[in-house]
N, C-alpha and C. Protein backbone atom coordinates (compact mmCIF):
# COMPACT_ATOMS: atom_id res chain seq x y z
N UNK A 1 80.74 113.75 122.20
CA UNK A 1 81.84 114.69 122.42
C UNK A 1 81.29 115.94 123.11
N UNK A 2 81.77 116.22 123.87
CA UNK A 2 82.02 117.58 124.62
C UNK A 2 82.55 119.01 124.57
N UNK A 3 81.90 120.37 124.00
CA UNK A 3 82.89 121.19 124.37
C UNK A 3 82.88 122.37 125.21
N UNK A 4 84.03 122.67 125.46
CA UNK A 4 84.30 123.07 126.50
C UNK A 4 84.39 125.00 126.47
N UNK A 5 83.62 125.76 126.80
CA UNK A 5 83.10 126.93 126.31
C UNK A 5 84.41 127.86 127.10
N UNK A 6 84.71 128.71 126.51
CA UNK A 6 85.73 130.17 127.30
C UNK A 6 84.86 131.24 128.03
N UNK A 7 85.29 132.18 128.70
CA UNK A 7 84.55 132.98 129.32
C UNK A 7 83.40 133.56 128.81
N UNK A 8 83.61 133.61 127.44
CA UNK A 8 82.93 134.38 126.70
C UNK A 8 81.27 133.56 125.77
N UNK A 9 81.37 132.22 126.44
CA UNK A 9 80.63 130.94 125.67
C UNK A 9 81.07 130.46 124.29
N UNK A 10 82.22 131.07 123.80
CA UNK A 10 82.90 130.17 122.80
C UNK A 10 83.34 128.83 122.88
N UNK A 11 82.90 128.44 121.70
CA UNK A 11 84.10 126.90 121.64
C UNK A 11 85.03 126.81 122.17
N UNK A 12 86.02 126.53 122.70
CA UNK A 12 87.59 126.45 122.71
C UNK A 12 87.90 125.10 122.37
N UNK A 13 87.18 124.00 122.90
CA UNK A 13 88.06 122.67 122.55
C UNK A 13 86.81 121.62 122.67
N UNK A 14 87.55 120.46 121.79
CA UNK A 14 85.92 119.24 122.36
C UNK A 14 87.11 117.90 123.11
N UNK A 15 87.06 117.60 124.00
CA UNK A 15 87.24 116.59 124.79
C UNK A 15 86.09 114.96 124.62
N UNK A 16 86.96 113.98 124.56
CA UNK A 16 85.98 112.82 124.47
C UNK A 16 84.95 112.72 126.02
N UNK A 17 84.02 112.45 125.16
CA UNK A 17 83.04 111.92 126.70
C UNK A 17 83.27 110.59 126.81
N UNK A 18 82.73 109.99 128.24
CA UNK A 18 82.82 108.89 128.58
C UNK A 18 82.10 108.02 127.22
N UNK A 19 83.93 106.55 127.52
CA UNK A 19 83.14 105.31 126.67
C UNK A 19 83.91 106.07 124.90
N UNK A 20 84.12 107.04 124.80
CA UNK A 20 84.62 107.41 123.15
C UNK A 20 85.75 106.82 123.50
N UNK A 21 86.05 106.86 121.91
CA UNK A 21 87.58 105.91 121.82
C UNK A 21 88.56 107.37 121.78
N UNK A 22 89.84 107.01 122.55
CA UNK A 22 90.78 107.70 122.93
C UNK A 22 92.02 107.12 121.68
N UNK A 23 92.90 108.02 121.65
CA UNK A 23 93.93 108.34 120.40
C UNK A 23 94.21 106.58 119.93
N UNK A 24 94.67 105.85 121.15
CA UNK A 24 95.43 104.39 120.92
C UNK A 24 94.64 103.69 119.96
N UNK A 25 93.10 103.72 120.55
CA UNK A 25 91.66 102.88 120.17
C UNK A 25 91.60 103.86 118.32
N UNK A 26 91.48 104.68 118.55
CA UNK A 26 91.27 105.04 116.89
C UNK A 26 91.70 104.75 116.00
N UNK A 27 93.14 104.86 116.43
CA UNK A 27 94.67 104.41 115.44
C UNK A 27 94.16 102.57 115.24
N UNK A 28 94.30 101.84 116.37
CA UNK A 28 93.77 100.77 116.51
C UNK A 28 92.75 100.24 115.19
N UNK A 29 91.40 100.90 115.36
CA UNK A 29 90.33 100.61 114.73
C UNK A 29 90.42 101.01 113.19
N UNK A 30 91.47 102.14 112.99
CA UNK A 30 91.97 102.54 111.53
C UNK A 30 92.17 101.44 110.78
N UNK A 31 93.77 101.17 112.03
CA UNK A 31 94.32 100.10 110.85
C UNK A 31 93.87 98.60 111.10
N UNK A 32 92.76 97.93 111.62
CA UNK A 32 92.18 97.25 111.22
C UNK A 32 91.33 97.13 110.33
N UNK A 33 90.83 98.27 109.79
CA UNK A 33 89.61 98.68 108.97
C UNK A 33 90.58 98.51 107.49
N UNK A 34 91.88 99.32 107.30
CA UNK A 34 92.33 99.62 106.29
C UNK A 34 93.04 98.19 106.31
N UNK A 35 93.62 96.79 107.04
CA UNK A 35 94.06 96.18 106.91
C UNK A 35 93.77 95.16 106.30
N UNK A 36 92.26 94.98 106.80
CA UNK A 36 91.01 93.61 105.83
C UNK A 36 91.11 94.26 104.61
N UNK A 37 90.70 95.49 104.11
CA UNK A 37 90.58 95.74 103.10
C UNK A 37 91.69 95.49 101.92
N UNK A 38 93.00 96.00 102.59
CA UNK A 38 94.11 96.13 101.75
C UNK A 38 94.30 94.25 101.25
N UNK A 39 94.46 93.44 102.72
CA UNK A 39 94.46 91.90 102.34
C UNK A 39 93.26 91.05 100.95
N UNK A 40 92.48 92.23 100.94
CA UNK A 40 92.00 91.49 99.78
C UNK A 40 92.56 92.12 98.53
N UNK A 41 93.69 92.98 98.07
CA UNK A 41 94.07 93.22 97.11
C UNK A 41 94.98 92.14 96.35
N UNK A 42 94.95 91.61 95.15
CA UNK A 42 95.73 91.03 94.40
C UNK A 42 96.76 91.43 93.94
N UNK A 43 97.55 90.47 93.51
CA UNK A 43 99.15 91.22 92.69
C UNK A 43 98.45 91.26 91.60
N UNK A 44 97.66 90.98 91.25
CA UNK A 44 97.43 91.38 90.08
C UNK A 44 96.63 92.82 89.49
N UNK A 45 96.22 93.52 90.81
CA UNK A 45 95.55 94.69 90.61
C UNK A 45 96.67 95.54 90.01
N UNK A 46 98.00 95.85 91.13
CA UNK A 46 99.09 96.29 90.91
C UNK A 46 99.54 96.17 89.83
N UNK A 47 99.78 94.83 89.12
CA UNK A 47 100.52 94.58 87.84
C UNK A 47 99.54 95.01 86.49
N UNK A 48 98.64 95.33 86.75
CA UNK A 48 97.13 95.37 85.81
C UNK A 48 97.66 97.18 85.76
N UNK A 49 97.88 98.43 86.78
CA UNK A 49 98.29 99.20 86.91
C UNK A 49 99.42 99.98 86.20
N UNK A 50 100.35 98.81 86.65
CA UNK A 50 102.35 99.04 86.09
C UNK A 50 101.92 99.00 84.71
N UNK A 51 101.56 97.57 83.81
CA UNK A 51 101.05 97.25 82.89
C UNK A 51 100.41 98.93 82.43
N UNK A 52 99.29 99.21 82.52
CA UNK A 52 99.06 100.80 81.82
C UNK A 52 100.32 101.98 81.91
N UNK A 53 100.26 102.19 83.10
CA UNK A 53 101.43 102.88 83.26
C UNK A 53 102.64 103.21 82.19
N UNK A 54 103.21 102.01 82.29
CA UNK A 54 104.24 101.82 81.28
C UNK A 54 104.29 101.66 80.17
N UNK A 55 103.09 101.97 79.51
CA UNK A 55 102.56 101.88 77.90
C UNK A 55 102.97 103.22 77.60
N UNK A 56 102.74 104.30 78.20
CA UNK A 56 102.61 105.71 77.89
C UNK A 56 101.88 105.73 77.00
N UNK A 57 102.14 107.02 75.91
CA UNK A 57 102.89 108.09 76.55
C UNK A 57 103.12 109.00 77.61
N UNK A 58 101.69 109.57 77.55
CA UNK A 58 101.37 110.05 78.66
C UNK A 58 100.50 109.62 79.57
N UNK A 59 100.35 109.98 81.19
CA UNK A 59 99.45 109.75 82.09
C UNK A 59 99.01 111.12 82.25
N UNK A 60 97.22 110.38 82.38
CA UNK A 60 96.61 111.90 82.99
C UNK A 60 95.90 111.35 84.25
N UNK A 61 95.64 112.62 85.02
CA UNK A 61 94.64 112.03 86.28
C UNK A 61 94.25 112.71 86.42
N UNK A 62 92.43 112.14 86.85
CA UNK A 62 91.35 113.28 87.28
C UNK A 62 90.75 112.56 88.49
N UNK A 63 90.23 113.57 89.17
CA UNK A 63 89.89 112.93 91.17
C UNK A 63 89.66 114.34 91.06
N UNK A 64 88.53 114.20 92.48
CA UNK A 64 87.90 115.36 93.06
C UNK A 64 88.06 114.67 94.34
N UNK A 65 88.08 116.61 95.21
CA UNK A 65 88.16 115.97 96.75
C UNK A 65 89.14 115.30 97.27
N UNK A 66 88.88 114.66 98.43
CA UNK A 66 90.12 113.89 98.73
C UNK A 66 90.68 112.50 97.87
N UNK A 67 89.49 112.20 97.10
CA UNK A 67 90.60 111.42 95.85
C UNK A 67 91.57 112.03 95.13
N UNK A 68 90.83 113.30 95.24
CA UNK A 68 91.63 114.34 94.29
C UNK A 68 93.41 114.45 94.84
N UNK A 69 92.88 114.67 95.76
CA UNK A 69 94.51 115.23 96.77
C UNK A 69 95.25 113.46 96.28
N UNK A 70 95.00 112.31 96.87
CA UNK A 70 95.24 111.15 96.62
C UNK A 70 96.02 110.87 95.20
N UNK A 71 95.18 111.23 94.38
CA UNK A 71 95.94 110.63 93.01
C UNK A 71 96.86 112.24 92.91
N UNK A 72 96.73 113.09 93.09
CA UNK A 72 97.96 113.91 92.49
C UNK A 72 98.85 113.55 93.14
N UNK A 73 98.74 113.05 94.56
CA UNK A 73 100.55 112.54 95.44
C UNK A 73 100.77 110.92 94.50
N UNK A 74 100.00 110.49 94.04
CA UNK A 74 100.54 109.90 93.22
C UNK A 74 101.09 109.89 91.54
N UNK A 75 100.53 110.97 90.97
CA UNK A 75 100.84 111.62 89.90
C UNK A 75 102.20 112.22 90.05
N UNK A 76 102.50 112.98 91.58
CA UNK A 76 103.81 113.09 91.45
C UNK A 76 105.40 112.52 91.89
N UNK A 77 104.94 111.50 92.70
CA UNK A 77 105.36 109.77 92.40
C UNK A 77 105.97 109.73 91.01
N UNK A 78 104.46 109.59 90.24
CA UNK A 78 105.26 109.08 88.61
C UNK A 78 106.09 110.07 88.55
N UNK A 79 106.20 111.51 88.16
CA UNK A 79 106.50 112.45 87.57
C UNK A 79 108.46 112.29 87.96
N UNK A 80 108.39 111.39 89.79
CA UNK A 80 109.75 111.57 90.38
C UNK A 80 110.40 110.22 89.51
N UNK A 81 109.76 109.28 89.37
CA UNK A 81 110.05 108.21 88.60
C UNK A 81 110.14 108.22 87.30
N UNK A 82 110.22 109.46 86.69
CA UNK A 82 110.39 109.82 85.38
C UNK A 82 108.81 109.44 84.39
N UNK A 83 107.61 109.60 84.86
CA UNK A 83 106.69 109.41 83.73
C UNK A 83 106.53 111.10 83.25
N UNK A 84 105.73 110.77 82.25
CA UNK A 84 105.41 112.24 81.70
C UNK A 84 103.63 111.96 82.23
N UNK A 85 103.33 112.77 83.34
CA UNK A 85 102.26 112.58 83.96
C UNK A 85 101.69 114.44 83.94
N UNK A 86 100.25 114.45 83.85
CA UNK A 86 99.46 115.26 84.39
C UNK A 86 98.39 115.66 85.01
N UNK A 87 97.99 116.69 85.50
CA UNK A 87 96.82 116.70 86.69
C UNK A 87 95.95 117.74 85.94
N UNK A 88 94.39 116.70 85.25
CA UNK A 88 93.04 117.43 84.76
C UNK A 88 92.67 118.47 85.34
N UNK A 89 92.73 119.65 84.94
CA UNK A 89 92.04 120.53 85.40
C UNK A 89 93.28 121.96 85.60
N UNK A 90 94.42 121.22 85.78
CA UNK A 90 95.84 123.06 85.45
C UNK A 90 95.65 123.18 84.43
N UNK A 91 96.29 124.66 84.81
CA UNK A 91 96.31 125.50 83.12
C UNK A 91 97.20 124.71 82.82
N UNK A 92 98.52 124.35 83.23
CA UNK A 92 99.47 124.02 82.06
C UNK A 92 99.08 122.32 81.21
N UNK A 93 98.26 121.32 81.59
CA UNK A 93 97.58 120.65 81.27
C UNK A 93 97.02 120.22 79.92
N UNK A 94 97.89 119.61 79.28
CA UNK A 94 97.55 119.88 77.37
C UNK A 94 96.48 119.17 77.48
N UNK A 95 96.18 118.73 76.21
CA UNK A 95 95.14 117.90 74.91
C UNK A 95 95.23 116.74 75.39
N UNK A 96 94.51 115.70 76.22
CA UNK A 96 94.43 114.27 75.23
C UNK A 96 94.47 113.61 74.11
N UNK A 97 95.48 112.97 73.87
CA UNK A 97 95.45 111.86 72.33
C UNK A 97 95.36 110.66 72.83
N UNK A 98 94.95 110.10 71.64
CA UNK A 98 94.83 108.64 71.31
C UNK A 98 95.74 108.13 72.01
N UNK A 99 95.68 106.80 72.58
CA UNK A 99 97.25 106.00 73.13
C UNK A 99 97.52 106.81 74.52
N UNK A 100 96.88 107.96 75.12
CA UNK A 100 97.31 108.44 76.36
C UNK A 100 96.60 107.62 77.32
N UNK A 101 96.71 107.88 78.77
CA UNK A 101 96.65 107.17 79.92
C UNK A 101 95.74 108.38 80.40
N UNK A 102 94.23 108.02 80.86
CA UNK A 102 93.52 108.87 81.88
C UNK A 102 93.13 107.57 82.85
N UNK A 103 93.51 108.07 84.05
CA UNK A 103 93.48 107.43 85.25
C UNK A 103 92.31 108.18 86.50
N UNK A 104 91.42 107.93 86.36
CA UNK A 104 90.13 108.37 87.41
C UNK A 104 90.22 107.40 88.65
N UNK A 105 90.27 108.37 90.05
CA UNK A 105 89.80 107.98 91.31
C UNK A 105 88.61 107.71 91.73
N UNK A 106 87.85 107.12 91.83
CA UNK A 106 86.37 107.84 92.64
C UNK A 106 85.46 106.43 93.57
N UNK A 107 85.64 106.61 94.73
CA UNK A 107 85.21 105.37 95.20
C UNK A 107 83.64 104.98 94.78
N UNK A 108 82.41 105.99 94.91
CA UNK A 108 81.45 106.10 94.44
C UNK A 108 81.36 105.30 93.00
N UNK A 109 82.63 106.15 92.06
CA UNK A 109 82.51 105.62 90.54
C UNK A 109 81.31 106.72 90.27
N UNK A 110 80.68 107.64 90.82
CA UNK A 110 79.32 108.38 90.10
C UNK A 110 79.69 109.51 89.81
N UNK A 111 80.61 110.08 90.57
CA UNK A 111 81.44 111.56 90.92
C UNK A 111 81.22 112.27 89.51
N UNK A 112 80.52 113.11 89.44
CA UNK A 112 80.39 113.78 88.07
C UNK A 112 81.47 114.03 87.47
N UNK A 113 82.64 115.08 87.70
CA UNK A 113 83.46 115.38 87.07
C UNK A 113 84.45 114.24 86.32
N UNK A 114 85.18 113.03 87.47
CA UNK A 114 85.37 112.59 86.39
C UNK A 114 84.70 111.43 85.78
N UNK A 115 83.40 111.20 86.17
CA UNK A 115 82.73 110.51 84.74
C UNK A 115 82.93 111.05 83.28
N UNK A 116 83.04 112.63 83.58
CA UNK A 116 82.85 113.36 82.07
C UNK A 116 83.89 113.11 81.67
N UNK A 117 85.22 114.06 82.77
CA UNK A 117 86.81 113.44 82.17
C UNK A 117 86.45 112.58 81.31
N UNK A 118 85.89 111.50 82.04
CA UNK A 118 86.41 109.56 80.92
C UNK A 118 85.61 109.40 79.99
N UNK A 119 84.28 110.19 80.08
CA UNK A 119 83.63 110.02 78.87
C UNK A 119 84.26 110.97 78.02
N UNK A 120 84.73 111.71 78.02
CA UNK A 120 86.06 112.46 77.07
C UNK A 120 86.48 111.96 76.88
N UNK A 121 87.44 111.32 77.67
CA UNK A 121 88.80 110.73 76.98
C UNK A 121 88.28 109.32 76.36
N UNK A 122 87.18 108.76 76.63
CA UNK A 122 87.17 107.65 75.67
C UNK A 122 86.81 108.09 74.28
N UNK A 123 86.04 109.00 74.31
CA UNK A 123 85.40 109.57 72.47
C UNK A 123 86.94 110.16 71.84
N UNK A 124 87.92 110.68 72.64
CA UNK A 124 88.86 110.32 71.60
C UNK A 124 90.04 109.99 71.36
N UNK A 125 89.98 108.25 72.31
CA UNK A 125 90.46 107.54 71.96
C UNK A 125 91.66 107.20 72.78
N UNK A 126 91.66 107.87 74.00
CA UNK A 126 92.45 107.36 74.83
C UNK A 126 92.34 105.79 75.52
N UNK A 127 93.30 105.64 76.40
CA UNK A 127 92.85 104.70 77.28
C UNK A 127 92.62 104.94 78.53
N UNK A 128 91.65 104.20 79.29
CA UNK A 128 91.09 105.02 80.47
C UNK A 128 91.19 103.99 81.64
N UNK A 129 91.12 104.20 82.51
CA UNK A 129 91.52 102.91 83.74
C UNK A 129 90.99 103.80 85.23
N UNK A 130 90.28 103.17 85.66
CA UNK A 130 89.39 103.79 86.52
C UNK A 130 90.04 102.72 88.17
N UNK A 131 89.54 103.35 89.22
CA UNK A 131 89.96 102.81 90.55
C UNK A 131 88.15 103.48 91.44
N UNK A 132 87.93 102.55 91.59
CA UNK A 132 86.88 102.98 92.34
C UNK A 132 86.43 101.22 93.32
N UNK A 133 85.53 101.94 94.48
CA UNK A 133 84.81 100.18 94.94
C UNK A 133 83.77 99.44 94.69
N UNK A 134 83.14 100.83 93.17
CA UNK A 134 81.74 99.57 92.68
C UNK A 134 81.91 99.91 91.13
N UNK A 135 82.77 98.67 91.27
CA UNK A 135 82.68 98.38 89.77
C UNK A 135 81.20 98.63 88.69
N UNK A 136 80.45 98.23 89.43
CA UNK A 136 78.85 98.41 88.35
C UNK A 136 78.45 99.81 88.47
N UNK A 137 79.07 100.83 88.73
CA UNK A 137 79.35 102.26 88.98
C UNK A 137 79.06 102.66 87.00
N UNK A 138 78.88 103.98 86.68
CA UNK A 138 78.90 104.28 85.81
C UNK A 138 80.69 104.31 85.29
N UNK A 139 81.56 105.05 86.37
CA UNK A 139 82.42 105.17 86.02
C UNK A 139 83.42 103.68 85.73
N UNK A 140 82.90 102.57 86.56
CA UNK A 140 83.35 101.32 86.49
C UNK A 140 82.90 100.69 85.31
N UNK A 141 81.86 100.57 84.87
CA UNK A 141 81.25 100.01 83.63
C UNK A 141 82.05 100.72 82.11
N UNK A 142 82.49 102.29 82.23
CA UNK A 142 82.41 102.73 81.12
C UNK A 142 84.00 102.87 80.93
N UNK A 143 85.06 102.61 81.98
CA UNK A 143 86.65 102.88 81.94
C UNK A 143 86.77 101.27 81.07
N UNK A 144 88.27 101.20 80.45
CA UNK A 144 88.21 100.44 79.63
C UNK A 144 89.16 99.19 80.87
N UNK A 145 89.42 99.93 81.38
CA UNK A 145 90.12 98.91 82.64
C UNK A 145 89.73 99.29 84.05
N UNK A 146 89.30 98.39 84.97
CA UNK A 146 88.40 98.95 86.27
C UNK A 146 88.67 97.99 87.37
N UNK A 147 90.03 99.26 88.19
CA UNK A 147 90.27 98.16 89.52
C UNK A 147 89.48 98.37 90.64
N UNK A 148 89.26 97.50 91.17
CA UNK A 148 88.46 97.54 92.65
C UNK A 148 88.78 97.72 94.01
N UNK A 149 89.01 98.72 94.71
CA UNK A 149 89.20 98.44 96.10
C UNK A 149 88.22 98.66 96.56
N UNK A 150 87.83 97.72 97.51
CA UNK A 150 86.14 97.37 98.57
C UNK A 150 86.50 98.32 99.60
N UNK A 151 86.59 99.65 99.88
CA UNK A 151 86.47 100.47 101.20
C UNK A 151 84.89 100.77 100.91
N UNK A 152 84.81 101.42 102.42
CA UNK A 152 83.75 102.34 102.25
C UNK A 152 83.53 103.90 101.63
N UNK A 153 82.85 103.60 100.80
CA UNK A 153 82.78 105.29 100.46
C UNK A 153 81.51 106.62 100.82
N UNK A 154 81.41 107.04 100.20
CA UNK A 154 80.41 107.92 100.60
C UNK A 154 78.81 107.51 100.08
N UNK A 155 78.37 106.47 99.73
CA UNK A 155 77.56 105.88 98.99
C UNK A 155 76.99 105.13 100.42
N UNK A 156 78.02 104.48 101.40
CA UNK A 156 77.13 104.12 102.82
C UNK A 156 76.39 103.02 102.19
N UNK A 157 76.85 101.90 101.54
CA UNK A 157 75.36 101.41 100.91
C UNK A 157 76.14 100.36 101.99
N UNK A 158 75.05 99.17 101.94
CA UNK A 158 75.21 97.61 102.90
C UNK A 158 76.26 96.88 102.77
N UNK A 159 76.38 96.91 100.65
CA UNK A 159 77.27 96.01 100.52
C UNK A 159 78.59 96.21 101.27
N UNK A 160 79.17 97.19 101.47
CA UNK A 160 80.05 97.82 101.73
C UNK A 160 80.71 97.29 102.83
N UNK A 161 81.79 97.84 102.99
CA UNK A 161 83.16 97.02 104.12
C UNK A 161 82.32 97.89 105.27
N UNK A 162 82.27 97.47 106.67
CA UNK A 162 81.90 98.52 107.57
C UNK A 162 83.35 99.03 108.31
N UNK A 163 82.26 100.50 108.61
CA UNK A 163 83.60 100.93 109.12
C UNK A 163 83.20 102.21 110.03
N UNK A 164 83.56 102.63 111.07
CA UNK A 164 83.51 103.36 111.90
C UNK A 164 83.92 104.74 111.53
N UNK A 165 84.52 104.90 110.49
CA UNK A 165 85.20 106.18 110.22
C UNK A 165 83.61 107.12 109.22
N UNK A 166 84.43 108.19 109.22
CA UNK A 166 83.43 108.97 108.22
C UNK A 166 83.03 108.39 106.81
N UNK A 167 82.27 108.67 106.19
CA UNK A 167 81.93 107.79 104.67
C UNK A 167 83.13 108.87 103.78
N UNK A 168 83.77 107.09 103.16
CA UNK A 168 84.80 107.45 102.09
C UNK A 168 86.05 107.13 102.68
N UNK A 169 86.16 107.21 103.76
CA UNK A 169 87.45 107.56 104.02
C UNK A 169 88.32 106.44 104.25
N UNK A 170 87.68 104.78 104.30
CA UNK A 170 88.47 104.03 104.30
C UNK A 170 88.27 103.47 102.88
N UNK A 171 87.97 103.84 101.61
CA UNK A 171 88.05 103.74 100.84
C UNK A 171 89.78 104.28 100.13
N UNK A 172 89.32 106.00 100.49
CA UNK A 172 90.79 106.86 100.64
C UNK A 172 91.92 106.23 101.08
N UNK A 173 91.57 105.89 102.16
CA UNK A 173 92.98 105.27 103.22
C UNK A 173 93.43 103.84 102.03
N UNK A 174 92.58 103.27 102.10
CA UNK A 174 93.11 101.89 100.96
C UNK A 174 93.48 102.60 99.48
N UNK A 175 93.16 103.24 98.80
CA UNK A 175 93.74 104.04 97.91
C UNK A 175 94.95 104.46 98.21
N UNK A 176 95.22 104.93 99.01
CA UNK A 176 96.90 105.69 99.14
C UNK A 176 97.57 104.38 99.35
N UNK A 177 97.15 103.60 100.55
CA UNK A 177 98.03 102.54 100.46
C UNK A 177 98.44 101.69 99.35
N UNK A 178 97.05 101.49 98.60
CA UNK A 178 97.51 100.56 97.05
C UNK A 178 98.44 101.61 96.14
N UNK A 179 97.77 102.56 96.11
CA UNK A 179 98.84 103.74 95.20
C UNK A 179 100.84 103.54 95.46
N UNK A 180 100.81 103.74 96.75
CA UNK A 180 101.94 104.13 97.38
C UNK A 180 103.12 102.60 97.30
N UNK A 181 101.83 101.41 97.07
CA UNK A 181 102.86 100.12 97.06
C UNK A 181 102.83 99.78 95.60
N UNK A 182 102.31 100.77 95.02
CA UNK A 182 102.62 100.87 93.71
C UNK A 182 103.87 101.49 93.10
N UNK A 183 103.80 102.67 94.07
CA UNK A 183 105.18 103.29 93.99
C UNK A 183 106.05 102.63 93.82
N UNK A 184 106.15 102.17 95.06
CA UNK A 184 107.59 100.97 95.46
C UNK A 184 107.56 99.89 94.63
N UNK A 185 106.98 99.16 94.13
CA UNK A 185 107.24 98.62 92.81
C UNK A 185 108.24 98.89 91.70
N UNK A 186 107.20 100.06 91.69
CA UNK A 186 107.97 100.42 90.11
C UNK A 186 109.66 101.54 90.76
N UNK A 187 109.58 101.63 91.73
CA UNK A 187 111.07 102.58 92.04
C UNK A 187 111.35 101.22 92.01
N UNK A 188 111.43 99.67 92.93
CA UNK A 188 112.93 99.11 92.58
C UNK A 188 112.59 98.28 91.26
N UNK A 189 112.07 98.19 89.91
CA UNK A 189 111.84 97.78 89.35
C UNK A 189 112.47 98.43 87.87
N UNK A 190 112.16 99.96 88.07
CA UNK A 190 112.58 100.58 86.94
C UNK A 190 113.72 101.39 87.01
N UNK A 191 113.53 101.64 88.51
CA UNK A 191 114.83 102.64 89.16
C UNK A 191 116.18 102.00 89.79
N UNK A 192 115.87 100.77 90.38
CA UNK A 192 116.86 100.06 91.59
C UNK A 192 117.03 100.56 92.75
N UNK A 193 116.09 101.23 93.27
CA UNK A 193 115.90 102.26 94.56
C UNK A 193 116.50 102.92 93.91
N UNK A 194 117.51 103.87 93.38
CA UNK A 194 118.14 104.55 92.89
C UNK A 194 117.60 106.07 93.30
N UNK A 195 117.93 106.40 94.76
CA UNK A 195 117.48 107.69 94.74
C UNK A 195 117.90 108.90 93.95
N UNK A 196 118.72 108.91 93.95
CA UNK A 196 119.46 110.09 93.28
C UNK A 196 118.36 110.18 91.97
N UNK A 197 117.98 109.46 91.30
CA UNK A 197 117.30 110.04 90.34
C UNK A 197 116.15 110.28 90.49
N UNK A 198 115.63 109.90 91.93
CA UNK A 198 114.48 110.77 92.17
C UNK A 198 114.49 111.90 92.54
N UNK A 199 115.30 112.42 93.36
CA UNK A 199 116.09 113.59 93.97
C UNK A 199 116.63 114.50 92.52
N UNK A 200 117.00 113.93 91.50
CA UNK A 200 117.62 114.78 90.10
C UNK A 200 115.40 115.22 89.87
N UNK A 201 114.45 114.94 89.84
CA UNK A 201 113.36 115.66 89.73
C UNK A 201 112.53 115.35 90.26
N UNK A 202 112.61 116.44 91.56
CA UNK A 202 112.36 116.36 92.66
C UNK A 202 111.99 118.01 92.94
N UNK A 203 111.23 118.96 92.98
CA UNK A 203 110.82 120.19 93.08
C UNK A 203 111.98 120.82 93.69
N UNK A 204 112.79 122.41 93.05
CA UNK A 204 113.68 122.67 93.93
C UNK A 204 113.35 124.40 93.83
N UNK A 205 111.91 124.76 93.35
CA UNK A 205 111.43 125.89 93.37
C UNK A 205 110.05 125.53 94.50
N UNK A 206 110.45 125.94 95.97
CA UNK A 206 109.66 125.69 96.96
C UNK A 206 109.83 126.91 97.95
């Protein structure tokens, strides 16, 4: 990449150099990357998911980073679908009990913070369900339920899906997508598309 300096020898912009992939080719190479990956997901990851979910009482979720951003757009998903869901780490954020739902992102699975989350919430006595792409991860070994999506993450190791993008990020990208067709599940399942009751809590202090 190239950039292109102002009068003054500032940055102003970077332009592709010859041979880089241009907007069509990126988009292109995305969603082939995120497409192998997603095709190896099972219905049964999803239903393994709904299945916790719908136990309640509550859901909690902990993610850092851009997992982080990831599971709260899905935390507030549930919240529109009527779960009683929360995000580790707000003040308004109660107690874990027994019988609650902690739900950890982390493609790595090593991510300090929420390893601890789950080693919390398992000492007392929650249930814990982890999403990461190496299961033999600390955080994969020690969640009491541990789904797999094979992206790449920031770990760069061999086994790994290859992928042209930055490390992690087609890990991310397959995360939102499994998240998001999770959504849609459970809206025509529990809801009947039924917008209006997503729209009845739906943020209207913005």
């Amino acid at each position: 990449m190239d950039c292109l300096p102002d009068d003054q020898g500032n940055s102003l912009a970077i332009v592709a150099a010859p041979g880089c992939l241009q907007l069509p080719e990126a988009l292109a190479q995305m969603h082939q990357e995120v497409g192998a990956v997603l095709a190896q997901l099972t219905p049964d990851l999803a239903e393994s998911l709904i299945r916790e979910l719908t136990r309640g009482p509550r859901i909690f979720g902990g993610a850092v980073g851009r997992s982080g951003f990831i599971l709260r757009g899905f935390l507030m998903r549930l919240m529109h679908l009527g779960f009683q869901v929360y995000a580790v780490g707000d003040t308004t954020t109660p107690r874990i009990r027994p019988g609650d739902l902690l739900l950890v992102l982390s493609g790595s699975g090593e991510t300090v913070q929420p390893r601890e989350i789950q080693r919390r919430a398992n000492v007392v006595g929650a249930r814990t369900m982890a999403i990461t792409a190496h299961p033999e991860s600390t955080i994969g070994q020690e969640a009491a339920v541990t789904l797999v999506i094979p992206g790449t993450t920031k770990l760069t190791l061999k086994q790994e899906a290859a992928s042209m993008q930055c490390p992690g990020s087609l890990f991310e990208q397959a995360a939102f997508f499994f998240l998001e067709a999770v959504v849609l599940l459970l809206y025509q399942r529990h809801l009947d598309h039924d917008h209006h009751q997503v729209l009845s809590r739906h943020a209207d202090l913005e």
